[in-house]
PDB file of N, CA and C in Angstrom:
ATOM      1  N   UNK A   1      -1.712  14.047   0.196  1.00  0.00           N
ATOM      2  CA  UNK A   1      -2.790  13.533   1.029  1.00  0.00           C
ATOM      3  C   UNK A   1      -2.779  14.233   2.368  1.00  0.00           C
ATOM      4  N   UNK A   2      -3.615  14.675   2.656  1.00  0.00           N
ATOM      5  CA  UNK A   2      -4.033  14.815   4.080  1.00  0.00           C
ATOM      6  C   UNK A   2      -4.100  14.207   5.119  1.00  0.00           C
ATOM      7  N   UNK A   3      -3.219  14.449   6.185  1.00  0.00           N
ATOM      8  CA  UNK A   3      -2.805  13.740   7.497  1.00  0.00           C
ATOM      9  C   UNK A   3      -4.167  13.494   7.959  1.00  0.00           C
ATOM     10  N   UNK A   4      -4.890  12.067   8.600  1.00  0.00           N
ATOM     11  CA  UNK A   4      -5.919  12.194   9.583  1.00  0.00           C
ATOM     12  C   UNK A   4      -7.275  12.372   9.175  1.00  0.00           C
ATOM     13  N   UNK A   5      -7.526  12.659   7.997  1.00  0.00           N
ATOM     14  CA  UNK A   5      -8.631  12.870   7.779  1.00  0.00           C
ATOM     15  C   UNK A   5      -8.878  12.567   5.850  1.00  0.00           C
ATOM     16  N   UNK A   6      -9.081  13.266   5.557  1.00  0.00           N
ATOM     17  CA  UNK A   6     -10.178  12.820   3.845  1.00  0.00           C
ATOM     18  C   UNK A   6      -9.105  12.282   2.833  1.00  0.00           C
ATOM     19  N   UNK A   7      -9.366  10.840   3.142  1.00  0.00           N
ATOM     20  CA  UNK A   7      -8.665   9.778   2.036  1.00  0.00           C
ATOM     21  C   UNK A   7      -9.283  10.131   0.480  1.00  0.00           C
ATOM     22  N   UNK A   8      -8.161  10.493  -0.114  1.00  0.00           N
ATOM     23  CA  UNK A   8      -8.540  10.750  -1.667  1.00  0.00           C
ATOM     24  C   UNK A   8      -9.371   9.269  -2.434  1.00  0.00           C
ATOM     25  N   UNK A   9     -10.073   8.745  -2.611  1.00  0.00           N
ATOM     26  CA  UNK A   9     -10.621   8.072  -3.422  1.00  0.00           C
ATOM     27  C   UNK A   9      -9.538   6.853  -4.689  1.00  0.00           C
ATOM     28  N   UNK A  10      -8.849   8.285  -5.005  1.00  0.00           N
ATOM     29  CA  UNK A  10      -7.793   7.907  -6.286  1.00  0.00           C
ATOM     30  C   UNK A  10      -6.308   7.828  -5.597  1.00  0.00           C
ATOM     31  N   UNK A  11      -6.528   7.376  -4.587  1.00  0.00           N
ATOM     32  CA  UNK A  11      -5.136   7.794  -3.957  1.00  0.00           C
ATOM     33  C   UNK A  11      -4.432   6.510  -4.172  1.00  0.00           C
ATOM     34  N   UNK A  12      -4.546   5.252  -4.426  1.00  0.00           N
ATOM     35  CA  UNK A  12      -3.615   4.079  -4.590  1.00  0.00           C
ATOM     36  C   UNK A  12      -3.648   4.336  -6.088  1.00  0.00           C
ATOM     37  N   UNK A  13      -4.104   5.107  -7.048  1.00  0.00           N
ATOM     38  CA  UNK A  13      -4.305   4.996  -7.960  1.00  0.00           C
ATOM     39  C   UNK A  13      -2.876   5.502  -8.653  1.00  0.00           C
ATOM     40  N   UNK A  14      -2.284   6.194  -7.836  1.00  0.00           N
ATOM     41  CA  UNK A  14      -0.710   6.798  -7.764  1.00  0.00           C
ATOM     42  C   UNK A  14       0.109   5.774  -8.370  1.00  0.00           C
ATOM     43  N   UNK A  15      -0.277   4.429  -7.856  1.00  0.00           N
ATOM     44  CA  UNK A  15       0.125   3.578  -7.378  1.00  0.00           C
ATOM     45  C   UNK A  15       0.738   2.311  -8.873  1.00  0.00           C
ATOM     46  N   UNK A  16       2.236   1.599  -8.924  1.00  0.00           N
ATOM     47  CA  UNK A  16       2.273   0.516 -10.165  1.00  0.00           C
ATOM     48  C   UNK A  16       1.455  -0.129  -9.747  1.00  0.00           C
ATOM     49  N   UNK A  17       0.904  -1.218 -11.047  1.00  0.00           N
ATOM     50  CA  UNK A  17       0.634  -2.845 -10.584  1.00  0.00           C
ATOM     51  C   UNK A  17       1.492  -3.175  -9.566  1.00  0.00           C
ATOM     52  N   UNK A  18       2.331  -3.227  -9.538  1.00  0.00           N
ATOM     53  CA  UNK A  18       3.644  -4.140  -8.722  1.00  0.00           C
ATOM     54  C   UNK A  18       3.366  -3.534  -7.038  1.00  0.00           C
ATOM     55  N   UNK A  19       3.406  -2.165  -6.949  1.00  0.00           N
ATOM     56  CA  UNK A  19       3.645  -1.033  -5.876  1.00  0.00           C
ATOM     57  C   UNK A  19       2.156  -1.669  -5.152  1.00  0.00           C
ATOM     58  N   UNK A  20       0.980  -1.730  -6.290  1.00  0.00           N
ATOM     59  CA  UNK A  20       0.019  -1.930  -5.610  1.00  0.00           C
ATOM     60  C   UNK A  20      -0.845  -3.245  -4.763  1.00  0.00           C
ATOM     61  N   UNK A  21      -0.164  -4.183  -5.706  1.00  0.00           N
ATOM     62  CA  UNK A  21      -0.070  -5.812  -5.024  1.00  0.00           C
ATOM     63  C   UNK A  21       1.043  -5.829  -3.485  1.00  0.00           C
ATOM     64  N   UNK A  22       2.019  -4.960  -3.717  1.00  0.00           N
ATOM     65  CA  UNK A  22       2.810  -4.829  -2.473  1.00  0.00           C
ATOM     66  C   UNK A  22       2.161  -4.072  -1.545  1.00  0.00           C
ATOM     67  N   UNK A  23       1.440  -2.966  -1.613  1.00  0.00           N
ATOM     68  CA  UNK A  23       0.638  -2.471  -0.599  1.00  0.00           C
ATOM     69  C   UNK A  23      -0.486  -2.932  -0.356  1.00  0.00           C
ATOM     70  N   UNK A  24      -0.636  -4.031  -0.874  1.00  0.00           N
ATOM     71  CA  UNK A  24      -2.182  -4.720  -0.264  1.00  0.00           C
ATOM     72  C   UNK A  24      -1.869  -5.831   0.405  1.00  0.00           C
ATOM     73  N   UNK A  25      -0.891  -6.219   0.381  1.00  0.00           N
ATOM     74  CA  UNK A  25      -0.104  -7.494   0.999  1.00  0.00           C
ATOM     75  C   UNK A  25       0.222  -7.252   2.343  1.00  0.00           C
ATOM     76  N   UNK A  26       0.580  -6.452   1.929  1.00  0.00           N
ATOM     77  CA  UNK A  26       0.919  -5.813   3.544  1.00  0.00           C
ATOM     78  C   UNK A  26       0.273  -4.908   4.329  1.00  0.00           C
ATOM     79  N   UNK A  27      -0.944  -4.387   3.545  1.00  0.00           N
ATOM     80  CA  UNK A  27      -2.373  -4.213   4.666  1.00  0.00           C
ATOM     81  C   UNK A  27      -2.433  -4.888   4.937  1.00  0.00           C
ATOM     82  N   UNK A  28      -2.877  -6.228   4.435  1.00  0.00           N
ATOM     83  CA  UNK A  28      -3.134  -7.715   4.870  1.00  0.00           C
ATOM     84  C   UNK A  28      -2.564  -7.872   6.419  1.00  0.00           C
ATOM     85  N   UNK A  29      -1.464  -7.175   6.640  1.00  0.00           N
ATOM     86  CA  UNK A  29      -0.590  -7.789   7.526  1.00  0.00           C
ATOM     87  C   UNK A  29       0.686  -9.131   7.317  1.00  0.00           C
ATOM     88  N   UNK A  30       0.859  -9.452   6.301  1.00  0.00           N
ATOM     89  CA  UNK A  30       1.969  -9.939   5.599  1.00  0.00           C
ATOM     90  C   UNK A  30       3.264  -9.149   6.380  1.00  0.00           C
ATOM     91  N   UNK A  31       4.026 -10.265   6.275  1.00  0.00           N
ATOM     92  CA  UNK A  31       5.727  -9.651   6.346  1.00  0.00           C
ATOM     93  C   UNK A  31       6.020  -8.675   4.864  1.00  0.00           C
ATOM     94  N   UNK A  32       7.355  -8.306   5.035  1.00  0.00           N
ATOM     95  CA  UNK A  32       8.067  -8.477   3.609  1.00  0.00           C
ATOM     96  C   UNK A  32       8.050  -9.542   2.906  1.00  0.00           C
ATOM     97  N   UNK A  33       8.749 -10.272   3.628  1.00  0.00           N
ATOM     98  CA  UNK A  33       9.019 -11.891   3.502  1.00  0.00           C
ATOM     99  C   UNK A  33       7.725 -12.561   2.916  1.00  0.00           C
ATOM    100  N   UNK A  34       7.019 -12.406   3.328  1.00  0.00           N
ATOM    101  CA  UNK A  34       6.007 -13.207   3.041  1.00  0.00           C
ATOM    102  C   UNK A  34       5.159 -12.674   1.593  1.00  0.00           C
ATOM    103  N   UNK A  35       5.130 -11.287   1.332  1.00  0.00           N
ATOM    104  CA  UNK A  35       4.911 -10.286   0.251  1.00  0.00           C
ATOM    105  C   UNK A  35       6.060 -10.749  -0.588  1.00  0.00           C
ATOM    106  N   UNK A  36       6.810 -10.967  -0.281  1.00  0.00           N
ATOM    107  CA  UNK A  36       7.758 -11.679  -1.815  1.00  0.00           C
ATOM    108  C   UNK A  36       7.771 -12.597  -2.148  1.00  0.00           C
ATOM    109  N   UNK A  37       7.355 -14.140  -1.390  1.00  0.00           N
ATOM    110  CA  UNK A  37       7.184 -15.124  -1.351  1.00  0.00           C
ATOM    111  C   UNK A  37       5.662 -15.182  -2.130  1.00  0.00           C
ATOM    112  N   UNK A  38       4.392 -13.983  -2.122  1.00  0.00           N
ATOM    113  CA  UNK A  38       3.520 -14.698  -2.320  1.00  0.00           C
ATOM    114  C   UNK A  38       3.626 -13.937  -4.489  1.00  0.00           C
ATOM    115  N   UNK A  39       4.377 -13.029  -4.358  1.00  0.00           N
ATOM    116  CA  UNK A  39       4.708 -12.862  -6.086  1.00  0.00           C
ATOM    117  C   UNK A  39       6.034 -12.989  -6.204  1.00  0.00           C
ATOM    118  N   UNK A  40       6.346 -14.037  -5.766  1.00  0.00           N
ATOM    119  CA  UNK A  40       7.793 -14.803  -6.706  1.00  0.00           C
ATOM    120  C   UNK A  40       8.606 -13.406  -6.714  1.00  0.00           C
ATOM    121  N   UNK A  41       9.256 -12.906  -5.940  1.00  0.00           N
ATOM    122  CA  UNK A  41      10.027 -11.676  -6.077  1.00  0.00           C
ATOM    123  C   UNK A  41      10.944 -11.748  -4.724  1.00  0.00           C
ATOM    124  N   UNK A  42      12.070 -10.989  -4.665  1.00  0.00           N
ATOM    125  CA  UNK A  42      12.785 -10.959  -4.122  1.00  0.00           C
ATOM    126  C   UNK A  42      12.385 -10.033  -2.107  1.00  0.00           C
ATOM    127  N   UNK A  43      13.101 -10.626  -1.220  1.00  0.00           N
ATOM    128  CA  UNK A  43      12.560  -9.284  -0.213  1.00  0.00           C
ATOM    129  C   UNK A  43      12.938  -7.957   0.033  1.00  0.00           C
ATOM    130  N   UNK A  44      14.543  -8.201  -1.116  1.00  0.00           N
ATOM    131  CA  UNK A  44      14.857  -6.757  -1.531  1.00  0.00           C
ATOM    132  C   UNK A  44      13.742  -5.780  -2.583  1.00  0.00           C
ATOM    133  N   UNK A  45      13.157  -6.666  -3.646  1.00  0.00           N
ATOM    134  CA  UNK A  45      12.228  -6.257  -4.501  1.00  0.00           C
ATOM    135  C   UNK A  45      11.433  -5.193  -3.642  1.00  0.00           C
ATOM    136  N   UNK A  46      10.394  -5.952  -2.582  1.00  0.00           N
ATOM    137  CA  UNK A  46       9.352  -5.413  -1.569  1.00  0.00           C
ATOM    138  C   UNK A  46       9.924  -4.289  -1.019  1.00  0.00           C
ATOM    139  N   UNK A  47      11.252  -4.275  -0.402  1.00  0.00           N
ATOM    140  CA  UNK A  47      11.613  -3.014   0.398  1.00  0.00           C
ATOM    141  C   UNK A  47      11.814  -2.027  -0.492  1.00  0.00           C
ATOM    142  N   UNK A  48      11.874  -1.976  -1.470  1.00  0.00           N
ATOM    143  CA  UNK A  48      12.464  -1.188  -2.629  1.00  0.00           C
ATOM    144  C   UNK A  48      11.012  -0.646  -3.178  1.00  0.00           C
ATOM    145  N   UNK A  49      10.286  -1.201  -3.453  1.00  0.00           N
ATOM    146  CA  UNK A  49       8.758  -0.666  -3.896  1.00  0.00           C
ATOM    147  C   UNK A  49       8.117  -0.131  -2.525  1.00  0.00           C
ATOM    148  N   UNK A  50       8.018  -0.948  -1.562  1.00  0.00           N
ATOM    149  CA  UNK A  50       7.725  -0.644  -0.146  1.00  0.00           C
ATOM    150  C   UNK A  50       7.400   1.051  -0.098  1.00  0.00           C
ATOM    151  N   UNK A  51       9.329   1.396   0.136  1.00  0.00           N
ATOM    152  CA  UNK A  51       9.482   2.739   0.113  1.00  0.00           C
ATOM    153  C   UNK A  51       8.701   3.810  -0.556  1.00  0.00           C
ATOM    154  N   UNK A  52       9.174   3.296  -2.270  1.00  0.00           N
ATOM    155  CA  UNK A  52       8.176   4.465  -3.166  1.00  0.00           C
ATOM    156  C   UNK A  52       7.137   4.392  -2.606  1.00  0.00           C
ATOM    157  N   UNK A  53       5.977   3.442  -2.451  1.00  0.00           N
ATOM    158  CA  UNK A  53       4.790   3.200  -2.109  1.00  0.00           C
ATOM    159  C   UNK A  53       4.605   4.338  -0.718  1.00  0.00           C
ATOM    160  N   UNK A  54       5.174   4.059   0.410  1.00  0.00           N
ATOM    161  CA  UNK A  54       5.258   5.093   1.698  1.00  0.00           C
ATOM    162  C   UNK A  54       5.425   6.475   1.014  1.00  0.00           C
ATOM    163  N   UNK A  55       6.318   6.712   0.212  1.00  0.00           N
ATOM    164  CA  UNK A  55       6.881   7.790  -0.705  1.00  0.00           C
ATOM    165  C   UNK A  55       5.566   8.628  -1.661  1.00  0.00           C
ATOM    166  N   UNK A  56       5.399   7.909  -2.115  1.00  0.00           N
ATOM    167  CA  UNK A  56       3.665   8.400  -3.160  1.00  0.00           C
ATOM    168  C   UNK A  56       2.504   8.733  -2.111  1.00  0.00           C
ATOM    169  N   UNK A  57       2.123   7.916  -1.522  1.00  0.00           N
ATOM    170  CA  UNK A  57       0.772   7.983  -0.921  1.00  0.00           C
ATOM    171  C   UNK A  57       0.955   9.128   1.227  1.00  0.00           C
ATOM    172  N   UNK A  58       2.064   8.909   1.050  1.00  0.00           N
ATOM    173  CA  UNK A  58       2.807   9.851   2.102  1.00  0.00           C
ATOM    174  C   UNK A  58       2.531   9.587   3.376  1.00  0.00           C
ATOM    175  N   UNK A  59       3.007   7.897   3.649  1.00  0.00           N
ATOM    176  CA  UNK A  59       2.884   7.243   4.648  1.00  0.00           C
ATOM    177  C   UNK A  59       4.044   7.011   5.519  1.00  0.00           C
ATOM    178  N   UNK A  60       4.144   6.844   6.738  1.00  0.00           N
ATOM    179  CA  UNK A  60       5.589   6.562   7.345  1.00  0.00           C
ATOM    180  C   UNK A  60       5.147   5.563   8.111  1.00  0.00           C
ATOM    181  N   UNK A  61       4.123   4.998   7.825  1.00  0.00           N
ATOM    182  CA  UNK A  61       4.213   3.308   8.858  1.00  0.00           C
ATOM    183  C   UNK A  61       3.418   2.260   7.678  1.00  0.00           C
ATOM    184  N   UNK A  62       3.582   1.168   8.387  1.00  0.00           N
ATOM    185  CA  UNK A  62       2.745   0.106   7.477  1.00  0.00           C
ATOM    186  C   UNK A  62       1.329   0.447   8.291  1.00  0.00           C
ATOM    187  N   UNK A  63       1.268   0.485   9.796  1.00  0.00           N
ATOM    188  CA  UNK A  63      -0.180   0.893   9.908  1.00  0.00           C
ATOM    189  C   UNK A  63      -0.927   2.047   9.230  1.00  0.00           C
ATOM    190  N   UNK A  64      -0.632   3.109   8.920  1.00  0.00           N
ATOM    191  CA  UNK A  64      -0.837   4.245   8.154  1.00  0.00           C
ATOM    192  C   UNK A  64      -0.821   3.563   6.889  1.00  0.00           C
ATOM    193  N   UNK A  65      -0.195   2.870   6.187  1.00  0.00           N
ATOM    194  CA  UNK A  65      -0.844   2.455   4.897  1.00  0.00           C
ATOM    195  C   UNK A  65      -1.813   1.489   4.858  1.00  0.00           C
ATOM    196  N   UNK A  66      -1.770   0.555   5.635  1.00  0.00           N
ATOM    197  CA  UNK A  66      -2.923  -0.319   5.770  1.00  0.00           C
ATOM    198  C   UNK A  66      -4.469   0.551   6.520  1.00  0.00           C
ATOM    199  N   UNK A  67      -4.336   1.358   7.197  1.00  0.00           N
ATOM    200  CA  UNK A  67      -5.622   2.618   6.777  1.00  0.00           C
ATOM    201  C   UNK A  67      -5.817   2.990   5.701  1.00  0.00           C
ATOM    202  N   UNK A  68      -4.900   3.566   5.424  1.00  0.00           N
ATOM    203  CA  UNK A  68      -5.378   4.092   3.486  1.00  0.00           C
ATOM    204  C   UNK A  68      -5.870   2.917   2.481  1.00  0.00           C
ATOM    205  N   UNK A  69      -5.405   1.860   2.472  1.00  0.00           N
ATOM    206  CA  UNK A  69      -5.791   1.024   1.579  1.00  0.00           C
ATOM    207  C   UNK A  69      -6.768   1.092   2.097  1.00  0.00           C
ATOM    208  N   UNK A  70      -7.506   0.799   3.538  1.00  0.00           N
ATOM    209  CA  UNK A  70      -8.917  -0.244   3.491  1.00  0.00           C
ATOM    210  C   UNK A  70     -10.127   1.059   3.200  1.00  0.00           C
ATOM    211  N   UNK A  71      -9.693   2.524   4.111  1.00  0.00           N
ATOM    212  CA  UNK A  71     -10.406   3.354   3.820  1.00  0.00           C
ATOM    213  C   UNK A  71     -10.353   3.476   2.330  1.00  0.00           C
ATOM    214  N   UNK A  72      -9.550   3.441   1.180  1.00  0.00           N
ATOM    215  CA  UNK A  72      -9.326   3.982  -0.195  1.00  0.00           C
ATOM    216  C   UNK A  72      -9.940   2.905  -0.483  1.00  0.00           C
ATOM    217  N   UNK A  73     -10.309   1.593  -0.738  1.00  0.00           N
ATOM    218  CA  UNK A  73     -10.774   0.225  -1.120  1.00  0.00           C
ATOM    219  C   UNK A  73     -12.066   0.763  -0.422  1.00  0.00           C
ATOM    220  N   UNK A  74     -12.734   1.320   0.353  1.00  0.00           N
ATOM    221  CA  UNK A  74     -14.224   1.344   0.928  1.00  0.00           C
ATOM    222  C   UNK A  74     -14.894   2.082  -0.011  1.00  0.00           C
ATOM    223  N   UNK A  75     -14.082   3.504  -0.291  1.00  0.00           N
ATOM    224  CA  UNK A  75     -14.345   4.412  -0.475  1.00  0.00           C
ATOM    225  C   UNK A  75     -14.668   4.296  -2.244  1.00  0.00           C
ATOM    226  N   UNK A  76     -13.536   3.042  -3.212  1.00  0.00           N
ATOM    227  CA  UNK A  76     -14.231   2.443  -4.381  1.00  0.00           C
ATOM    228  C   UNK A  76     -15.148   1.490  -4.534  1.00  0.00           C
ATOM    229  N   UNK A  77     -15.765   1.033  -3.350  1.00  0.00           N
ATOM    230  CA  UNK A  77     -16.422  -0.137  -3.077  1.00  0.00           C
ATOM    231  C   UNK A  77     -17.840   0.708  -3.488  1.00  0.00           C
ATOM    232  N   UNK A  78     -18.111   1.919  -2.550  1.00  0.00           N
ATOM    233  CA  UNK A  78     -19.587   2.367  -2.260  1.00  0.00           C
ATOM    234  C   UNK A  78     -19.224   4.047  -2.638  1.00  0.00           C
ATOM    235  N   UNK A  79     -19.373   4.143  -4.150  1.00  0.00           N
ATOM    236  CA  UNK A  79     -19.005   5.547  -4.377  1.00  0.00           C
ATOM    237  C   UNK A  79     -19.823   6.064  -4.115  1.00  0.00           C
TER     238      UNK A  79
END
Protein backbone atom coordinates (compact mmCIF):
# COMPACT_ATOMS: atom_id res chain seq x y z
CA UNK A 1 0.00 0.00 0.00
CA UNK A 2 0.93 3.36 -0.56
CA UNK A 3 1.90 5.79 2.18
CA UNK A 4 -0.65 8.94 2.11
CA UNK A 5 -2.42 8.59 -0.68
CA UNK A 6 -4.54 5.77 -3.01
CA UNK A 7 -6.21 3.28 -0.60
CA UNK A 8 -6.45 -0.01 -2.55
CA UNK A 9 -10.18 -0.83 -2.58
CA UNK A 10 -9.24 -4.66 -1.76
CA UNK A 11 -6.96 -3.78 0.79
CA UNK A 12 -8.77 -5.28 4.10
CA UNK A 13 -9.49 -7.91 1.82
CA UNK A 14 -5.82 -9.22 2.83
CA UNK A 15 -7.46 -9.47 5.74
CA UNK A 16 -8.99 -13.12 8.20
CA UNK A 17 -12.56 -12.99 9.40
CA UNK A 18 -11.01 -12.77 12.83
CA UNK A 19 -8.03 -10.02 11.68
CA UNK A 20 -10.95 -8.22 10.18
CA UNK A 21 -13.60 -7.92 13.06
CA UNK A 22 -10.33 -6.87 15.06
CA UNK A 23 -9.56 -4.06 12.75
CA UNK A 24 -12.90 -2.65 12.72
CA UNK A 25 -13.17 -2.65 16.40
CA UNK A 26 -10.62 -0.72 16.77
CA UNK A 27 -11.31 1.86 14.03
CA UNK A 28 -14.24 2.15 16.10
CA UNK A 29 -11.91 3.37 18.67
CA UNK A 30 -12.30 0.36 21.05
CA UNK A 31 -9.44 -0.64 23.42
CA UNK A 32 -7.84 -4.05 23.05
CA UNK A 33 -9.67 -4.80 25.99
CA UNK A 34 -12.69 -3.95 24.90
CA UNK A 35 -12.09 -5.75 21.17
CA UNK A 36 -11.79 -8.96 23.15
CA UNK A 37 -14.48 -8.52 25.38
CA UNK A 38 -16.83 -7.71 22.48
CA UNK A 39 -15.78 -11.48 20.56
CA UNK A 40 -15.32 -13.54 23.59
CA UNK A 41 -11.48 -13.78 23.00
CA UNK A 42 -8.64 -13.22 24.89
CA UNK A 43 -6.53 -9.52 24.99
CA UNK A 44 -3.61 -11.55 24.15
CA UNK A 45 -5.78 -12.99 21.11
CA UNK A 46 -6.25 -9.03 19.81
CA UNK A 47 -2.54 -8.13 20.23
CA UNK A 48 -1.52 -11.09 18.37
CA UNK A 49 -3.90 -10.52 15.28
CA UNK A 50 -3.53 -6.71 15.98
CA UNK A 51 0.08 -7.04 14.78
CA UNK A 52 -0.44 -9.26 11.58
CA UNK A 53 -3.25 -6.89 10.77
CA UNK A 54 -0.57 -3.58 11.11
CA UNK A 55 1.74 -6.27 9.34
CA UNK A 56 -0.59 -6.97 6.05
CA UNK A 57 -2.15 -3.71 5.38
CA UNK A 58 1.32 -1.80 6.41
CA UNK A 59 0.22 0.26 9.21
CA UNK A 60 2.23 1.41 12.32
CA UNK A 61 -0.56 3.15 14.31
CA UNK A 62 -4.16 2.36 15.15
CA UNK A 63 -4.84 5.89 13.68
CA UNK A 64 -3.37 4.85 10.29
CA UNK A 65 -5.53 1.83 10.37
CA UNK A 66 -8.61 3.35 11.36
CA UNK A 67 -8.01 5.66 8.00
CA UNK A 68 -7.70 2.71 5.93
CA UNK A 69 -10.67 0.99 7.14
CA UNK A 70 -13.08 4.01 6.80
CA UNK A 71 -11.41 5.22 3.48
CA UNK A 72 -11.35 1.19 2.25
CA UNK A 73 -15.21 0.77 3.67
CA UNK A 74 -16.10 4.21 1.51
CA UNK A 75 -14.39 3.22 -1.23
CA UNK A 76 -16.78 -0.44 -1.19
CA UNK A 77 -19.68 1.53 -0.25
CA UNK A 78 -19.74 3.84 -3.66
CA UNK A 79 -17.68 1.91 -6.30
Amino acid sequence: MSRGGGTRPDALARLTPQQLRIARGVAQGLTNREVALSLSVSTRTVDYHLRNVFSALGVRSRMELARLVERTEECAAHP
